[in-house]
Structures are given as C-alpha cells and as structure tokens.
PDB file of N, CA and C in Angstrom:
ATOM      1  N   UNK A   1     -10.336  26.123  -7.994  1.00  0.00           N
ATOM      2  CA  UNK A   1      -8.937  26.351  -7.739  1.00  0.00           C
ATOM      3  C   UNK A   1      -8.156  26.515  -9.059  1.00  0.00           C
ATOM      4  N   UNK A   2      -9.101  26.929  -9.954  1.00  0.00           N
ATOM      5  CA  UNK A   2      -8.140  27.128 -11.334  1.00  0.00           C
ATOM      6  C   UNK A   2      -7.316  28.283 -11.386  1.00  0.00           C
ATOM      7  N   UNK A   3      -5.778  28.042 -11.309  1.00  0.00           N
ATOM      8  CA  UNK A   3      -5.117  29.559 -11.081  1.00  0.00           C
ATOM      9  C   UNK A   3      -4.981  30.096 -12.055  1.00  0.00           C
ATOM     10  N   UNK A   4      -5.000  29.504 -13.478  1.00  0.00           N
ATOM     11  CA  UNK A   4      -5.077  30.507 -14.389  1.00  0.00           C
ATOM     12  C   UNK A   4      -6.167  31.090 -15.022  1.00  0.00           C
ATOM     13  N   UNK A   5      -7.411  30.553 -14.574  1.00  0.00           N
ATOM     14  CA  UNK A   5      -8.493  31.760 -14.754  1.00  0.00           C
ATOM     15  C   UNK A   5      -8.386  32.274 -13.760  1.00  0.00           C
ATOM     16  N   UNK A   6      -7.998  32.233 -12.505  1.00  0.00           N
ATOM     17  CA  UNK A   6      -8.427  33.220 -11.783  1.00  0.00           C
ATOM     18  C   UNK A   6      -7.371  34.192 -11.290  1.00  0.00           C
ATOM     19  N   UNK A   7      -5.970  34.248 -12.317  1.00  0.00           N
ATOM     20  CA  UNK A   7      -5.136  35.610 -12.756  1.00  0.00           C
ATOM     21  C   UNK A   7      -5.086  35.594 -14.216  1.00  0.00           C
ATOM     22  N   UNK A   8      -5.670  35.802 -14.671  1.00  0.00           N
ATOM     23  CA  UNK A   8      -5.745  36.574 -16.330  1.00  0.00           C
ATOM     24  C   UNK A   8      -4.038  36.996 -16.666  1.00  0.00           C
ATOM     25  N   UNK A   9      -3.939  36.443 -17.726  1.00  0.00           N
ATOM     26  CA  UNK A   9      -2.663  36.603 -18.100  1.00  0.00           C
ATOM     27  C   UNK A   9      -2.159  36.407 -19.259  1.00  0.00           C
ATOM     28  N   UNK A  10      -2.061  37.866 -20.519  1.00  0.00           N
ATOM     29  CA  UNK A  10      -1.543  37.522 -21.769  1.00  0.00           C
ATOM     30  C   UNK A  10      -0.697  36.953 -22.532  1.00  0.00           C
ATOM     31  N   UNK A  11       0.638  36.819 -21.369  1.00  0.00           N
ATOM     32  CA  UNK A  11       1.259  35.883 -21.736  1.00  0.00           C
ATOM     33  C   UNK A  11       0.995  34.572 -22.036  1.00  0.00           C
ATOM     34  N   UNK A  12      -0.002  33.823 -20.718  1.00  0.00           N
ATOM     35  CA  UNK A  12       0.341  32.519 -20.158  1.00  0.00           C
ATOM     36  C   UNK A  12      -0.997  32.634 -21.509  1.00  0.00           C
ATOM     37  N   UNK A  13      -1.883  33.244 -21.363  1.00  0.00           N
ATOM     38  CA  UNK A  13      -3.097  32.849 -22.993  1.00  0.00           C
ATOM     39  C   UNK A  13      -2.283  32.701 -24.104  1.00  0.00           C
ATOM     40  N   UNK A  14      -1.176  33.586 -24.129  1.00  0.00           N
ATOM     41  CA  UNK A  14      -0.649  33.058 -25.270  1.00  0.00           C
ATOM     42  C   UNK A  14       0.385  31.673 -25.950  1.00  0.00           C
ATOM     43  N   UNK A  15       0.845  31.620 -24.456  1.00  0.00           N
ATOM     44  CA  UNK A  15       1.208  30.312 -24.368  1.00  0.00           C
ATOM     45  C   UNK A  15       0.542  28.938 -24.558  1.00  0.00           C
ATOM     46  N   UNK A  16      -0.663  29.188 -23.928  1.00  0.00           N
ATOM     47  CA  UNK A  16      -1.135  28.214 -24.178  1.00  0.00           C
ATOM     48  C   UNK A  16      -2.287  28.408 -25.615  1.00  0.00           C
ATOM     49  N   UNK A  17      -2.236  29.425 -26.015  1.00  0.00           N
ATOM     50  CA  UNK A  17      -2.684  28.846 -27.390  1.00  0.00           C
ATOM     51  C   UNK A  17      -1.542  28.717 -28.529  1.00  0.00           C
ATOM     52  N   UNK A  18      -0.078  28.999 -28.057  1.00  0.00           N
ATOM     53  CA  UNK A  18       0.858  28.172 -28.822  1.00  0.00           C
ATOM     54  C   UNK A  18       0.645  26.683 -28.826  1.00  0.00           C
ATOM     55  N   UNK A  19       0.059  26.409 -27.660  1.00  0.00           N
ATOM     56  CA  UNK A  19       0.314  25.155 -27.501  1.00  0.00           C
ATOM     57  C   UNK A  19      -0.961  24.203 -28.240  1.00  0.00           C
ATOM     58  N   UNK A  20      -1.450  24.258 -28.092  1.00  0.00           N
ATOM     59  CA  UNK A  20      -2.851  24.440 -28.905  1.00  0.00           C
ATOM     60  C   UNK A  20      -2.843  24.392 -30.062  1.00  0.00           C
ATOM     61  N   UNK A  21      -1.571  24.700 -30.436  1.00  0.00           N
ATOM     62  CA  UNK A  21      -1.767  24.948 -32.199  1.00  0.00           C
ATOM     63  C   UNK A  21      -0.475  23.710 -32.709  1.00  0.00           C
ATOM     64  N   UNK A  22       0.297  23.388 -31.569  1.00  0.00           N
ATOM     65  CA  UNK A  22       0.848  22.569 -32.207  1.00  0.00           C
ATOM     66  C   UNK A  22       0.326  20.821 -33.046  1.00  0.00           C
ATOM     67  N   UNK A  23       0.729  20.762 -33.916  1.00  0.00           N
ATOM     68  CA  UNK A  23      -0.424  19.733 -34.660  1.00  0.00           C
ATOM     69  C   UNK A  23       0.038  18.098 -35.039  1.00  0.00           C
ATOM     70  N   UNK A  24       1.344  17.742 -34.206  1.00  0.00           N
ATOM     71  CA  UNK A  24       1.663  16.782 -34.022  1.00  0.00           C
ATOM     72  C   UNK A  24       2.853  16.218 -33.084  1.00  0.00           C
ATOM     73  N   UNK A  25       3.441  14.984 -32.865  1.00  0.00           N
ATOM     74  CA  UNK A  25       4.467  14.933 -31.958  1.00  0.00           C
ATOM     75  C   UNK A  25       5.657  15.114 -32.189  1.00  0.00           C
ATOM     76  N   UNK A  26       5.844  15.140 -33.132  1.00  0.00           N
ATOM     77  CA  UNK A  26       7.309  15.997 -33.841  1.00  0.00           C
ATOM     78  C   UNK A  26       7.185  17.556 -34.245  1.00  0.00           C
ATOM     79  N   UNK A  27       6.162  18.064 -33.523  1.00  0.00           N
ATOM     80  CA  UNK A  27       6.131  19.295 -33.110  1.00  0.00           C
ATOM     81  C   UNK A  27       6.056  19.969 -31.826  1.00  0.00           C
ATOM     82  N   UNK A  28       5.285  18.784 -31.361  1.00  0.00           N
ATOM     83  CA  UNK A  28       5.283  18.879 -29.526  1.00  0.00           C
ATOM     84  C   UNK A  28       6.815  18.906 -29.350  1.00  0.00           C
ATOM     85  N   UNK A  29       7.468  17.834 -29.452  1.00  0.00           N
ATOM     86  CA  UNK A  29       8.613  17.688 -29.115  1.00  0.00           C
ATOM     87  C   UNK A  29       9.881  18.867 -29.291  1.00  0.00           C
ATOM     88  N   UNK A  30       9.915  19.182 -30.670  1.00  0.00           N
ATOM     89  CA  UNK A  30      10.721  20.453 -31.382  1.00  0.00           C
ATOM     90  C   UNK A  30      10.380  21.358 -30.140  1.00  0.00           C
ATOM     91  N   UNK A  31       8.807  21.898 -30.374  1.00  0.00           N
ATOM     92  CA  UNK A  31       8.823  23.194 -29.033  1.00  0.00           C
ATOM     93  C   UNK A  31       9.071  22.905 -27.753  1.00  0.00           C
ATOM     94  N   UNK A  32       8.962  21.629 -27.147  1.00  0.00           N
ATOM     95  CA  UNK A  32       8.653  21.673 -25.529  1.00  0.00           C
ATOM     96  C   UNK A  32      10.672  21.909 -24.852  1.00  0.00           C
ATOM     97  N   UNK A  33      11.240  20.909 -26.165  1.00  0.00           N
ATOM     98  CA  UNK A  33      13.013  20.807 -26.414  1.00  0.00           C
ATOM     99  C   UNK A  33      13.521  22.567 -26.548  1.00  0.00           C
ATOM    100  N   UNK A  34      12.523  23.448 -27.332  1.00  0.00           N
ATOM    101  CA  UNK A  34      12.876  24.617 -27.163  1.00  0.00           C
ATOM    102  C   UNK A  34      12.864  25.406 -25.645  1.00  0.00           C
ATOM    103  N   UNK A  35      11.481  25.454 -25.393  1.00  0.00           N
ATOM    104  CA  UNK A  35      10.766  26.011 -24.520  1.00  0.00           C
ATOM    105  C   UNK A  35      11.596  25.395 -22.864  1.00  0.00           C
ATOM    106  N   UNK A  36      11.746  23.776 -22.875  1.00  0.00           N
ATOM    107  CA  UNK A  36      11.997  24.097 -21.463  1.00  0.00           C
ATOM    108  C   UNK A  36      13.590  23.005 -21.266  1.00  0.00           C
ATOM    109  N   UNK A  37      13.828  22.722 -20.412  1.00  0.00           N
ATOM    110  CA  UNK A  37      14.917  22.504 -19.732  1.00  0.00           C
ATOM    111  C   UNK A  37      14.402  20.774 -19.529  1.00  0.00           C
ATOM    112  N   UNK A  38      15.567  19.850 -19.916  1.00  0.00           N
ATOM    113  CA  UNK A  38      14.993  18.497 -19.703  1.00  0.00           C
ATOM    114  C   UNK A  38      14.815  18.065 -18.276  1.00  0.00           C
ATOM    115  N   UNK A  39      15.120  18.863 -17.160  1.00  0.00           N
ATOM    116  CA  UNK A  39      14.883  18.871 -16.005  1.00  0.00           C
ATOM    117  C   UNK A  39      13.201  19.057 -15.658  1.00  0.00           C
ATOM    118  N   UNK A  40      13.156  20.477 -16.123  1.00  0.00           N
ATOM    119  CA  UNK A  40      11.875  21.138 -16.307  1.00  0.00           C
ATOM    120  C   UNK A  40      10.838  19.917 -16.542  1.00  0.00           C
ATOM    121  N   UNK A  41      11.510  19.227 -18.284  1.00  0.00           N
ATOM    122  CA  UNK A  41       9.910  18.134 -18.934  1.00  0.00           C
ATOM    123  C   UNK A  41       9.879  17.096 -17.668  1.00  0.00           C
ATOM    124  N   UNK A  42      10.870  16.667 -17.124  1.00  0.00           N
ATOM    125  CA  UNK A  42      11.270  15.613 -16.406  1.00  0.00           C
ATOM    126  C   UNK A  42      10.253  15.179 -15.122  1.00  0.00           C
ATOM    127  N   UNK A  43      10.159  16.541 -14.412  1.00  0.00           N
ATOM    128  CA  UNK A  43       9.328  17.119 -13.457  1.00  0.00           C
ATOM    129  C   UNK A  43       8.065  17.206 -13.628  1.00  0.00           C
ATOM    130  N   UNK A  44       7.565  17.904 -14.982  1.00  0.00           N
ATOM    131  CA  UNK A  44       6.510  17.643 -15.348  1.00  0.00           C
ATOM    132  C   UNK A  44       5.720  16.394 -15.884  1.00  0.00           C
ATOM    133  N   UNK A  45       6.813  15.266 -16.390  1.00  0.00           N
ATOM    134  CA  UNK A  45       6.330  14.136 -16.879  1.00  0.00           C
ATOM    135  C   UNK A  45       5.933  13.585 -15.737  1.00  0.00           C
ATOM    136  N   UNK A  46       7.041  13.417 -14.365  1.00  0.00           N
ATOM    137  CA  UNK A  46       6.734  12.908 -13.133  1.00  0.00           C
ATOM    138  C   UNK A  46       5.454  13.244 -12.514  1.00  0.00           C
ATOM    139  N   UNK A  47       4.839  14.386 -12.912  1.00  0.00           N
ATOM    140  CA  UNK A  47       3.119  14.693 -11.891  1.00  0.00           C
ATOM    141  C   UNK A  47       2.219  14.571 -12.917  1.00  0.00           C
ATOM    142  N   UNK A  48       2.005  14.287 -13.714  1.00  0.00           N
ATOM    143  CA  UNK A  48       1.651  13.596 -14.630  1.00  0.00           C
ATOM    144  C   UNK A  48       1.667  12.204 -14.520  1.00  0.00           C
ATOM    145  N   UNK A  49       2.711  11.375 -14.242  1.00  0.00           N
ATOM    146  CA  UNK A  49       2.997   9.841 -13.607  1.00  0.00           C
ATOM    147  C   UNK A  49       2.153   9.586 -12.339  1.00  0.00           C
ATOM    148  N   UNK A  50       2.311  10.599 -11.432  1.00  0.00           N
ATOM    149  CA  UNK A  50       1.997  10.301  -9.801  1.00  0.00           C
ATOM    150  C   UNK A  50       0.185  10.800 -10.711  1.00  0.00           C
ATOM    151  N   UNK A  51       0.102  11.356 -11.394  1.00  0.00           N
ATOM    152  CA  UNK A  51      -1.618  11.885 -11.028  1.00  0.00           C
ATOM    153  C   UNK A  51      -2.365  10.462 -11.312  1.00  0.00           C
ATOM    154  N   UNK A  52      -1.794   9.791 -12.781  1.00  0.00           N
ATOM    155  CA  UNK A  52      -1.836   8.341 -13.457  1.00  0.00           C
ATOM    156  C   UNK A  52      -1.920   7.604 -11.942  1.00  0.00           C
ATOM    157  N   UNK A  53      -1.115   7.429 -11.057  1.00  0.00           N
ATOM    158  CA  UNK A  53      -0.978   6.532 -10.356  1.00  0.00           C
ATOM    159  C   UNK A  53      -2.288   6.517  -8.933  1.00  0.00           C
ATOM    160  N   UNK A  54      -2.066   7.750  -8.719  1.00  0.00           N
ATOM    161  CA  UNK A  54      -3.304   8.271  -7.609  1.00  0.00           C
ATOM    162  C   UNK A  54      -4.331   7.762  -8.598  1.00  0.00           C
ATOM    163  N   UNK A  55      -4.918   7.844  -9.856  1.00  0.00           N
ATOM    164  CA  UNK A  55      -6.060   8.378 -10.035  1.00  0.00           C
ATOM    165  C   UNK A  55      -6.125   6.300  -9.970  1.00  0.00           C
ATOM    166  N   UNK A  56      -4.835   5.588 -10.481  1.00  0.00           N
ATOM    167  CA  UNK A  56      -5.365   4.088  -9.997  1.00  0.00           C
ATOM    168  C   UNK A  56      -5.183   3.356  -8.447  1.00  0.00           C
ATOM    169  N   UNK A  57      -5.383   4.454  -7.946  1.00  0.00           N
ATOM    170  CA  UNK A  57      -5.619   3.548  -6.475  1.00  0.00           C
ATOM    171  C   UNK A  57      -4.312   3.653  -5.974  1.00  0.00           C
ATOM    172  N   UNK A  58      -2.911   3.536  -6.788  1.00  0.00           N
ATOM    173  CA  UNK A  58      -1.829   3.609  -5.583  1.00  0.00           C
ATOM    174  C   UNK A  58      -1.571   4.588  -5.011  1.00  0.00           C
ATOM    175  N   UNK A  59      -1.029   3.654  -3.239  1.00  0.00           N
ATOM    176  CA  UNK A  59      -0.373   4.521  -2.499  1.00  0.00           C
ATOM    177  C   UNK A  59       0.854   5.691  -2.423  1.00  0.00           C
ATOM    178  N   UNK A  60       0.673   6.248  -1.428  1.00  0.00           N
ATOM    179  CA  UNK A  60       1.912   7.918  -1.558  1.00  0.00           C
ATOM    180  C   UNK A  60       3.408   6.924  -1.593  1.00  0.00           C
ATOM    181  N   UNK A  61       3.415   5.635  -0.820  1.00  0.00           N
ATOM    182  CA  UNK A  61       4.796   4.970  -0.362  1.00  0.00           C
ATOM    183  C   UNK A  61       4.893   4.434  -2.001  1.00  0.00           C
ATOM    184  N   UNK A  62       3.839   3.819  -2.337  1.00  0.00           N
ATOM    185  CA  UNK A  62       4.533   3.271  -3.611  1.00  0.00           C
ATOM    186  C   UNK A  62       4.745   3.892  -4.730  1.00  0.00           C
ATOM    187  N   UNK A  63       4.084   5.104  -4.878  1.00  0.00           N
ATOM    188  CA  UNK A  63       4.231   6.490  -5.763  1.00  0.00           C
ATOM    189  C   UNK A  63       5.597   7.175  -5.537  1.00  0.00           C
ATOM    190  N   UNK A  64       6.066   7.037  -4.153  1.00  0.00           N
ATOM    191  CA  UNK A  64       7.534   7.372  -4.058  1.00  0.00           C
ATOM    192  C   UNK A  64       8.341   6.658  -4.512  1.00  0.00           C
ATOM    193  N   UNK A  65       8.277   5.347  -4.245  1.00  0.00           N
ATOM    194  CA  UNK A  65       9.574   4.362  -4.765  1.00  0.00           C
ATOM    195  C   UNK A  65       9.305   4.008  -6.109  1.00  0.00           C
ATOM    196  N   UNK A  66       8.324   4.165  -6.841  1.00  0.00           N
ATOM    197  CA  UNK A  66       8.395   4.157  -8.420  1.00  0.00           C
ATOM    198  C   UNK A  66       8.819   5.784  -8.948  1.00  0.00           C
ATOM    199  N   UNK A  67       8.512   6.888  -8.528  1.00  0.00           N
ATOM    200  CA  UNK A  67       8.863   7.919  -9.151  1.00  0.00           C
ATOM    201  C   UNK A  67       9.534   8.791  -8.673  1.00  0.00           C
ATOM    202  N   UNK A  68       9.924   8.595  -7.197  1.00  0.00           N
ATOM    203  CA  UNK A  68      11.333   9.233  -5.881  1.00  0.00           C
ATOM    204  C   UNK A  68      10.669  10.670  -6.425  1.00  0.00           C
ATOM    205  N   UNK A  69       9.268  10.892  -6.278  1.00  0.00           N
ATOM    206  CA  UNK A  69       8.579  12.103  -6.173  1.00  0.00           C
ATOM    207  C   UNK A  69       8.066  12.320  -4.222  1.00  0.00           C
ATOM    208  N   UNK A  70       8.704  13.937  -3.928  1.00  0.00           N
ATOM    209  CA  UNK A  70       8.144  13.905  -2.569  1.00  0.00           C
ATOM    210  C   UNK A  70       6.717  13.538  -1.843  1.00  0.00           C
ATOM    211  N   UNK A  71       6.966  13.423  -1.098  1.00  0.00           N
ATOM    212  CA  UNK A  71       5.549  13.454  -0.129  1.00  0.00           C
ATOM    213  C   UNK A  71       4.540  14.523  -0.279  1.00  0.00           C
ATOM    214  N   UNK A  72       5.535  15.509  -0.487  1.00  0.00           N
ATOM    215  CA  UNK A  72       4.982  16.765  -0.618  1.00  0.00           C
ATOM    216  C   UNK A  72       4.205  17.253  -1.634  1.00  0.00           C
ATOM    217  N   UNK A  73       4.882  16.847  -3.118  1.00  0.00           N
ATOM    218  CA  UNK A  73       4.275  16.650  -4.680  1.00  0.00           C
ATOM    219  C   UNK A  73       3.112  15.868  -4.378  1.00  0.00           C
ATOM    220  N   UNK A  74       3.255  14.668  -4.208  1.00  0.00           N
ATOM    221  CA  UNK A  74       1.734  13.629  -4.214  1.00  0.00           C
ATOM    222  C   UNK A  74       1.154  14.147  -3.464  1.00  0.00           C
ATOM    223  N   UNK A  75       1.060  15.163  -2.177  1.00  0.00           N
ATOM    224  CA  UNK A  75      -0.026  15.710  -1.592  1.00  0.00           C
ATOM    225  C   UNK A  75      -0.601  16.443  -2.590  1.00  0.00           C
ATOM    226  N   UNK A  76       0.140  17.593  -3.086  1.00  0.00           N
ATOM    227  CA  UNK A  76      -0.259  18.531  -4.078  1.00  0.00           C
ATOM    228  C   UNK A  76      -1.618  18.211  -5.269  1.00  0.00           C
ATOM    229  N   UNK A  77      -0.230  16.921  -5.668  1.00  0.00           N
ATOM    230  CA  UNK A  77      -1.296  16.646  -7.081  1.00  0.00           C
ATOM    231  C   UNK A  77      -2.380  15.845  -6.753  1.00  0.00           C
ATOM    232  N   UNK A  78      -2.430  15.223  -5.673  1.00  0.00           N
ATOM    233  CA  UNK A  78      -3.748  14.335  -5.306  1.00  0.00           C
ATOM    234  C   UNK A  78      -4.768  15.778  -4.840  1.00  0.00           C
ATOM    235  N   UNK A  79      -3.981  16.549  -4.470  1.00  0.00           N
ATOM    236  CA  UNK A  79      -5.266  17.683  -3.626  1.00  0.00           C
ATOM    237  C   UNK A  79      -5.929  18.129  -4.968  1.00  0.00           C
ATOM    238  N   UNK A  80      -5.265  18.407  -6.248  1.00  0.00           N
ATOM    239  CA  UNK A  80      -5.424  18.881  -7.332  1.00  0.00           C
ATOM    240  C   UNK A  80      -6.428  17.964  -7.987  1.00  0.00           C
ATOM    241  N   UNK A  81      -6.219  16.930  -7.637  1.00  0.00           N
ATOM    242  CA  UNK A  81      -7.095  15.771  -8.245  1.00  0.00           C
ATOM    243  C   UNK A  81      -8.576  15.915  -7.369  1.00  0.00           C
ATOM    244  N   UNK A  82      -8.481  16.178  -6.293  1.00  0.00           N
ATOM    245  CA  UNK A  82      -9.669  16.550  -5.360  1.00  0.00           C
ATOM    246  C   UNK A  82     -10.390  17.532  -5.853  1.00  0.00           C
ATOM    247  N   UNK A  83      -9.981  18.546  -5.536  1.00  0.00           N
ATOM    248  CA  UNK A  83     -10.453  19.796  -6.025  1.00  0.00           C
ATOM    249  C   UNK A  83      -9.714  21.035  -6.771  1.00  0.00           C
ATOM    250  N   UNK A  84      -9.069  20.332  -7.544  1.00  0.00           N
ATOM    251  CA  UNK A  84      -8.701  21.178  -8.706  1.00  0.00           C
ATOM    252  C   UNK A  84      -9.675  21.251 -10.006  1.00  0.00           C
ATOM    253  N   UNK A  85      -8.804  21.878 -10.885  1.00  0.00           N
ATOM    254  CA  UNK A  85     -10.273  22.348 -12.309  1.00  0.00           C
ATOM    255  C   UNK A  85     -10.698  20.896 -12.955  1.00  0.00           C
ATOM    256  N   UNK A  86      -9.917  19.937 -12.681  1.00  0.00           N
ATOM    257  CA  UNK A  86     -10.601  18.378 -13.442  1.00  0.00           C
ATOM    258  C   UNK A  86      -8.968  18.523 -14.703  1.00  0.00           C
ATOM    259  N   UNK A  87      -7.946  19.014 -14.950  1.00  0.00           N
ATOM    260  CA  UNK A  87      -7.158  19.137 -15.985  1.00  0.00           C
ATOM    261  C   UNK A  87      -6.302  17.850 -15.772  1.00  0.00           C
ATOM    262  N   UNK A  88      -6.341  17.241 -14.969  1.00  0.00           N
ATOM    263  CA  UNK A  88      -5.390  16.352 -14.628  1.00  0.00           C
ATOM    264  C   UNK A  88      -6.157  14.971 -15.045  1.00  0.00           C
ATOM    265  N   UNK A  89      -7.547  14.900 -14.627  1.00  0.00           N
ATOM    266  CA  UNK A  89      -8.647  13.720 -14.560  1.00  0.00           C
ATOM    267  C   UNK A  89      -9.151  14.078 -16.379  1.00  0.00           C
ATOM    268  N   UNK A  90      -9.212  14.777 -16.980  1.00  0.00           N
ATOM    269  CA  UNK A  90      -9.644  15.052 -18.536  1.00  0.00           C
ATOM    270  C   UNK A  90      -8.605  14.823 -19.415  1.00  0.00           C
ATOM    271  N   UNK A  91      -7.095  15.107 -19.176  1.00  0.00           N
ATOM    272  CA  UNK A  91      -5.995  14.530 -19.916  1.00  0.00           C
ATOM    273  C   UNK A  91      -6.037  13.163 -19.929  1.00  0.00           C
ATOM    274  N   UNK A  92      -6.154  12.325 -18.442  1.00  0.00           N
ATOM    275  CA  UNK A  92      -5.595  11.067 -18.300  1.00  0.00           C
ATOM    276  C   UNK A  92      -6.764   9.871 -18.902  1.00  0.00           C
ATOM    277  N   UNK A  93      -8.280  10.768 -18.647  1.00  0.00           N
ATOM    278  CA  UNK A  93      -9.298   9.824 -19.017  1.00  0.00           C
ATOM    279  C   UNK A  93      -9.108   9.783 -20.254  1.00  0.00           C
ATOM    280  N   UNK A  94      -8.720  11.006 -21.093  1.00  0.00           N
ATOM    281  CA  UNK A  94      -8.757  10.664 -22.570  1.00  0.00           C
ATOM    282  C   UNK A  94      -7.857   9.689 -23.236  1.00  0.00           C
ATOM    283  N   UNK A  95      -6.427   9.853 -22.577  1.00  0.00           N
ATOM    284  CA  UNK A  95      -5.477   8.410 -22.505  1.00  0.00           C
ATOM    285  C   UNK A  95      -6.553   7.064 -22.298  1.00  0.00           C
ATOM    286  N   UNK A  96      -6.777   6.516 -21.244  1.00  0.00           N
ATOM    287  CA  UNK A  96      -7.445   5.746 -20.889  1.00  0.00           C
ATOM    288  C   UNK A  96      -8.979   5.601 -22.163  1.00  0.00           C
ATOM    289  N   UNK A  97      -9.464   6.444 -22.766  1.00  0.00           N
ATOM    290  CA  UNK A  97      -9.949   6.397 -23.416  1.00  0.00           C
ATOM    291  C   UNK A  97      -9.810   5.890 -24.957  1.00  0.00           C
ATOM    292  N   UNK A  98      -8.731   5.736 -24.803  1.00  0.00           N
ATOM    293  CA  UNK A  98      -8.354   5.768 -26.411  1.00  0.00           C
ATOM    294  C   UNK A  98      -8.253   6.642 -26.987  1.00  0.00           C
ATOM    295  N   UNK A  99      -8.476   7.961 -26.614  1.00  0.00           N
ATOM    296  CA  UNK A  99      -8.918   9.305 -27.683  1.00  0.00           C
ATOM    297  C   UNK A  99      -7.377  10.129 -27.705  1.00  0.00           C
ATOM    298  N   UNK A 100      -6.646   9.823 -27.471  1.00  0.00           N
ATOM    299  CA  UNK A 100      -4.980  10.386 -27.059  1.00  0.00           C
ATOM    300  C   UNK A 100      -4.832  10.659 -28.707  1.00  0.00           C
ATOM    301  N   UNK A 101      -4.085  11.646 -28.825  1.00  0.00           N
ATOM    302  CA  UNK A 101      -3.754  11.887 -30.384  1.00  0.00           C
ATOM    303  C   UNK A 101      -2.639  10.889 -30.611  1.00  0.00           C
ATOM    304  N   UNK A 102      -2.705  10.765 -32.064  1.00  0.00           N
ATOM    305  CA  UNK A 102      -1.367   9.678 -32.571  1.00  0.00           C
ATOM    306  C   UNK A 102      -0.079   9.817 -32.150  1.00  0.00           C
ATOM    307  N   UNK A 103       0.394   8.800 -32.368  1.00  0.00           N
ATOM    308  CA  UNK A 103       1.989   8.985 -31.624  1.00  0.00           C
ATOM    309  C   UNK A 103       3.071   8.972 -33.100  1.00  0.00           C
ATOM    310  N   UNK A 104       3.397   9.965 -33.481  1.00  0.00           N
ATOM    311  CA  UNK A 104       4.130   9.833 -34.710  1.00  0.00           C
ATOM    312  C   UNK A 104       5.307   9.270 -34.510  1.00  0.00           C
TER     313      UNK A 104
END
C-alpha cells in the first residue's frame, strides 16, 4: 500500500530528498516552519502520536481523549500500521531504539 511508489512523482522525489538532506534540528525546523502551516505540522505530529500510541497497545477511546484525533484518523493510521509500507513502525522503533538523531 505504498502510495508513493506506486505513483512516481518528481516532485514528491524531490521533496523528499530535500528532506533527506536536511542535517540537523535547527534545520528541520527552519524548513518544515517554511514549508508548512502550523496547523499542517500539528496534524501531522498528531498521527505520528496516535501511531506511538496504537503501536503501545492503547485504545481508539483513549487515543481520542489524549489527542481529540477522529475515529476516523485512528482507523486510518492503525490500518497503515497493518498493512502499510512499515514507515510508521521503522520511524517509531528507531525512537524506541535509541537510534533517533540528536536533539539540538
């Protein structure tokens, strides 16, 4: 279910090897403050939160009242966690791992 290999897209390659190249968190930050809308990071930090939370065992009710994310989102990202490309389970293990890059 990986949608971006499976629409090829020069933009979004190039995007993400902007991203790729950024080489610390006071660079993450500078571009993501460019690039998107604090609504936008907000949203994204939140399924990112709920994937953290699914991947430890909590429930959709208590995933709502800690992150007032829909029913609808935690279906999504748990289905994603099922059978999606693993991008969600390879970010978070590496957290959990210790291997997370420095926090400047």
């Amino acid at each position: 279910m990986n949608h971006i290999a499976q629409n090829p897209n020069e933009s979004i390659d190039q995007l993400l090897q902007v991203i790729l190249s950024l080489k610390d968190m006071d660079e993450c930050r500078a571009f993501f403050s460019d690039l998107c809308t604090m609504q936008e990071l907000v949203l994204m930090a939140q399924r990112v939160q709920v994937a953290k939370l699914l991947m430890n065992g909590e429930t959709y009710e208590k995933i709502r009242s800690q992150t007032s994310v829909s029913s609808s989102t935690i279906t999504r990202i748990s289905t994603e966690l099922q059978y999606g490309s693993g991008g969600y389970r390879t970010v978070l293990g590496r957290l959990v791992d210790g291997s997370e890059p420095p926090q400047d």
